[in-house]
N, C-alpha and C. Protein backbone atom coordinates (compact mmCIF):
# COMPACT_ATOMS: atom_id res chain seq x y z
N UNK A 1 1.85 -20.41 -37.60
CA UNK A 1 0.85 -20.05 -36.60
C UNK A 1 -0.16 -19.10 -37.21
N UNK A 2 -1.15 -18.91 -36.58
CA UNK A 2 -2.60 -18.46 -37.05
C UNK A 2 -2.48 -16.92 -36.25
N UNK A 3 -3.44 -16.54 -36.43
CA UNK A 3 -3.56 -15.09 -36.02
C UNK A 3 -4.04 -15.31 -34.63
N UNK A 4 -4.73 -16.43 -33.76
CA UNK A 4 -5.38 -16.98 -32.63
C UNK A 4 -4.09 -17.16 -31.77
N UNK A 5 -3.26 -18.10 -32.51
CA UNK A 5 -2.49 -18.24 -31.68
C UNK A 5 -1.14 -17.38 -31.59
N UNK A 6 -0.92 -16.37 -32.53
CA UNK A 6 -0.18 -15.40 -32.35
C UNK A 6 -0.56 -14.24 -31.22
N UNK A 7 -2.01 -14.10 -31.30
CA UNK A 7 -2.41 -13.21 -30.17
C UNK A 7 -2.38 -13.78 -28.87
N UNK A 8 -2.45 -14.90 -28.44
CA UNK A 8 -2.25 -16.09 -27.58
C UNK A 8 -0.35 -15.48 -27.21
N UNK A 9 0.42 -15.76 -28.12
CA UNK A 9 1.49 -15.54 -27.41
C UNK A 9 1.94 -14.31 -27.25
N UNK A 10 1.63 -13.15 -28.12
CA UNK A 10 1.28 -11.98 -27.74
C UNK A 10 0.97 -11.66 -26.12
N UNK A 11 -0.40 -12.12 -25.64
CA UNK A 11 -0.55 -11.82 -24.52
C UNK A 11 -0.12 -12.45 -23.53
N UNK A 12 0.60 -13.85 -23.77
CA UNK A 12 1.70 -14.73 -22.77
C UNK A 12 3.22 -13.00 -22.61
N UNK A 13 3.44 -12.83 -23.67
CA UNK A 13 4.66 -12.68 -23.06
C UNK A 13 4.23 -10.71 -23.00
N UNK A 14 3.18 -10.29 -23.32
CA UNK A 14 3.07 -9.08 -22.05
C UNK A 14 2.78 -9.59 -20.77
N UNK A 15 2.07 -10.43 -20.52
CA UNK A 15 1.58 -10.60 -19.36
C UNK A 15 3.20 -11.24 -18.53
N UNK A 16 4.17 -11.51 -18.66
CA UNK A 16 5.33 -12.06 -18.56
C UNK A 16 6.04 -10.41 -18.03
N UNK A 17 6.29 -9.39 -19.30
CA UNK A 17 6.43 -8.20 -18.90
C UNK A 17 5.74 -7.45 -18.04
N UNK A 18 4.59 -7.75 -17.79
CA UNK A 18 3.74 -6.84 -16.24
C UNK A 18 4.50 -7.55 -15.34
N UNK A 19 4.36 -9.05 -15.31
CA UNK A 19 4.81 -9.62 -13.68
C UNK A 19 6.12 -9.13 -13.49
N UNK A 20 7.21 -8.61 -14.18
CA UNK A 20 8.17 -8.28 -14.22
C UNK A 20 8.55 -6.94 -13.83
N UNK A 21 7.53 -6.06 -14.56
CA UNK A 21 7.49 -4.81 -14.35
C UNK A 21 6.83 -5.06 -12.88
N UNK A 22 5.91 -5.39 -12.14
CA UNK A 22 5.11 -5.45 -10.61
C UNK A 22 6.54 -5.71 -10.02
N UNK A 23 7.02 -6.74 -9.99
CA UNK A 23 8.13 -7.15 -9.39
C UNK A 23 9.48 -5.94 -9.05
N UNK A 24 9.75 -5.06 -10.06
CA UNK A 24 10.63 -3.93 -9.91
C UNK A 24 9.90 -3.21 -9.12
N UNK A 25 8.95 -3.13 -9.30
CA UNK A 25 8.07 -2.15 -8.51
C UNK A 25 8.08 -2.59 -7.43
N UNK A 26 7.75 -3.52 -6.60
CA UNK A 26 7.75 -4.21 -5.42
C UNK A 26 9.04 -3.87 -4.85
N UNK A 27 10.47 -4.26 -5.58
CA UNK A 27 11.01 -4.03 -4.80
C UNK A 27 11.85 -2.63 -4.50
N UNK A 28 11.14 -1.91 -5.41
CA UNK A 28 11.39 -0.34 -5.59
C UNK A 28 11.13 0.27 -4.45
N UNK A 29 9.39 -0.22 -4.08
CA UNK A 29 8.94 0.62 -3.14
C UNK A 29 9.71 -0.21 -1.49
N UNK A 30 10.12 -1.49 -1.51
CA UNK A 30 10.56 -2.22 -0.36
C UNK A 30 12.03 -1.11 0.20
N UNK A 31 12.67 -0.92 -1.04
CA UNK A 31 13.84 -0.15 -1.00
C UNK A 31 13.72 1.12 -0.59
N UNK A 32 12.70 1.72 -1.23
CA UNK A 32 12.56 3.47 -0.44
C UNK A 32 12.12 3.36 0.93
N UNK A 33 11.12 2.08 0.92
CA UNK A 33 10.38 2.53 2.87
C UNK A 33 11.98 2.15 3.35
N UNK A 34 12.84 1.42 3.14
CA UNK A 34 14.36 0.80 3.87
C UNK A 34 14.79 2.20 4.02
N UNK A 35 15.10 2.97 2.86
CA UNK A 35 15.83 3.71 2.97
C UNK A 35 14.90 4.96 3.79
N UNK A 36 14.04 4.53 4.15
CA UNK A 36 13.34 5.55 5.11
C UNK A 36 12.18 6.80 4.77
N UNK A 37 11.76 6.60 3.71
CA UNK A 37 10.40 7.12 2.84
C UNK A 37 9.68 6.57 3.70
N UNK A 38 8.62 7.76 4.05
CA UNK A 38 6.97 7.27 4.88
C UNK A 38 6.12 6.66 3.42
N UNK A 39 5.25 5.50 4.36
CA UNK A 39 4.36 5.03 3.35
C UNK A 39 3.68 5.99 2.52
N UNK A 40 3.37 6.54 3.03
CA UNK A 40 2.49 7.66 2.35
C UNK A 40 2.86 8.64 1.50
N UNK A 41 4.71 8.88 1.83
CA UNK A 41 5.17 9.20 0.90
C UNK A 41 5.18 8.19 -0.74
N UNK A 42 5.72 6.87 -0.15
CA UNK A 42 5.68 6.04 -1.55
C UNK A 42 4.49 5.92 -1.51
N UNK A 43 3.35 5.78 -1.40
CA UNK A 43 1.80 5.90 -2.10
C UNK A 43 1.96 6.73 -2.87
N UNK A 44 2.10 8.36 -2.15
CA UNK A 44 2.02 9.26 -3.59
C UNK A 44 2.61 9.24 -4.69
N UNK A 45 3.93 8.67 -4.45
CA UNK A 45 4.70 8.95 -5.56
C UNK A 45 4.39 7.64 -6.86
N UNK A 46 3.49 6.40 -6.23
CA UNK A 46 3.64 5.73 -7.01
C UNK A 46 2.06 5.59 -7.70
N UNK A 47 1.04 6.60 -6.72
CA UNK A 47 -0.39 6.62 -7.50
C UNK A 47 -1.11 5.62 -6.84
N UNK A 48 -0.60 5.10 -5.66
CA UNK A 48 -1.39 3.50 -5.05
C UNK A 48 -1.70 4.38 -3.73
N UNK A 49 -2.95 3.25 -3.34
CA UNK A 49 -3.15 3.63 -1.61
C UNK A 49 -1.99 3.27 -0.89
N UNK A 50 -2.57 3.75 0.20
CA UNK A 50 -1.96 3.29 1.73
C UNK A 50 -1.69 2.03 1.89
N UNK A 51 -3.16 1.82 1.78
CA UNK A 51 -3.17 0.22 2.16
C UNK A 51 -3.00 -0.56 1.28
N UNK A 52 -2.70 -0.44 0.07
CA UNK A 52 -1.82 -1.12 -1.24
C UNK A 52 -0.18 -1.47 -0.36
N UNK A 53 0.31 -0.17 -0.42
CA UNK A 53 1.88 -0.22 0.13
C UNK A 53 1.98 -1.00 0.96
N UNK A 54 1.43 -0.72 2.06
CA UNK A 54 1.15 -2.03 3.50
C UNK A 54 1.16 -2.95 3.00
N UNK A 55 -0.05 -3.96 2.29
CA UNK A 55 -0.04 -5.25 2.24
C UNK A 55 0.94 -5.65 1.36
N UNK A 56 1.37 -4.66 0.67
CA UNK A 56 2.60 -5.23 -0.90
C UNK A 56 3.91 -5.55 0.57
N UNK A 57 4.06 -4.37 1.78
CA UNK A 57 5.26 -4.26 2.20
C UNK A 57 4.90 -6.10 3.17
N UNK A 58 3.84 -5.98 3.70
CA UNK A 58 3.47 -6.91 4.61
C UNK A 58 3.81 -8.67 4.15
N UNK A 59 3.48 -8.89 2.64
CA UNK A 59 4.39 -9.72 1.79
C UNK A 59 5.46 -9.41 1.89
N UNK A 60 6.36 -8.79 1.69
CA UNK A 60 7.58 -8.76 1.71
C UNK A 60 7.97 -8.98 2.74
N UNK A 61 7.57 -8.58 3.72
CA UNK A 61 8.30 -9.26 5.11
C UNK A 61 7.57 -10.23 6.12
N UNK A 62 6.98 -10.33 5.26
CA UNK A 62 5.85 -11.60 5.74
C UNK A 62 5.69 -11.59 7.31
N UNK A 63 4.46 -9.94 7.64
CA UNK A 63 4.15 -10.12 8.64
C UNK A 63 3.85 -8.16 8.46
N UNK A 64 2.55 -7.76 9.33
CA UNK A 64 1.76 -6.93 9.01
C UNK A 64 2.59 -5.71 9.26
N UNK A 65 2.75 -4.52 8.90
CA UNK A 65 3.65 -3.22 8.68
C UNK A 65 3.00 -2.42 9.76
């Protein structure tokens, strides 16, 4: 393989590790609002809005928070 297509799979399999890493995260923050953290608490702690948390939680339970 060439240097084109080494960077090619390079960025296949970070981009493989973000969706992975989003995914822990998703259900990181699903788990603290369960365990009873205010949104706004997990906003701060994770550097995202409000309304980030909402629509991430609103997927998850498929239907608006």
């Amino acid at each position: 393989m060439g240097g084109l297509e080494d960077a090619v799979a390079g960025l296949r399999q970070a981009e493989a590790a973000v969706r992975l890493a989003r995914r822990w995260l998703s259900e990181a923050i699903v788990a603290a609002v369960q365990a009873g953290e205010s949104v706004a608490g997990v906003a701060e702690r994770t550097g995202r809005d409000v309304t980030e948390i909402r629509n991430l939680l609103a997927a998850a339970f498929g239907h608006q928070t």
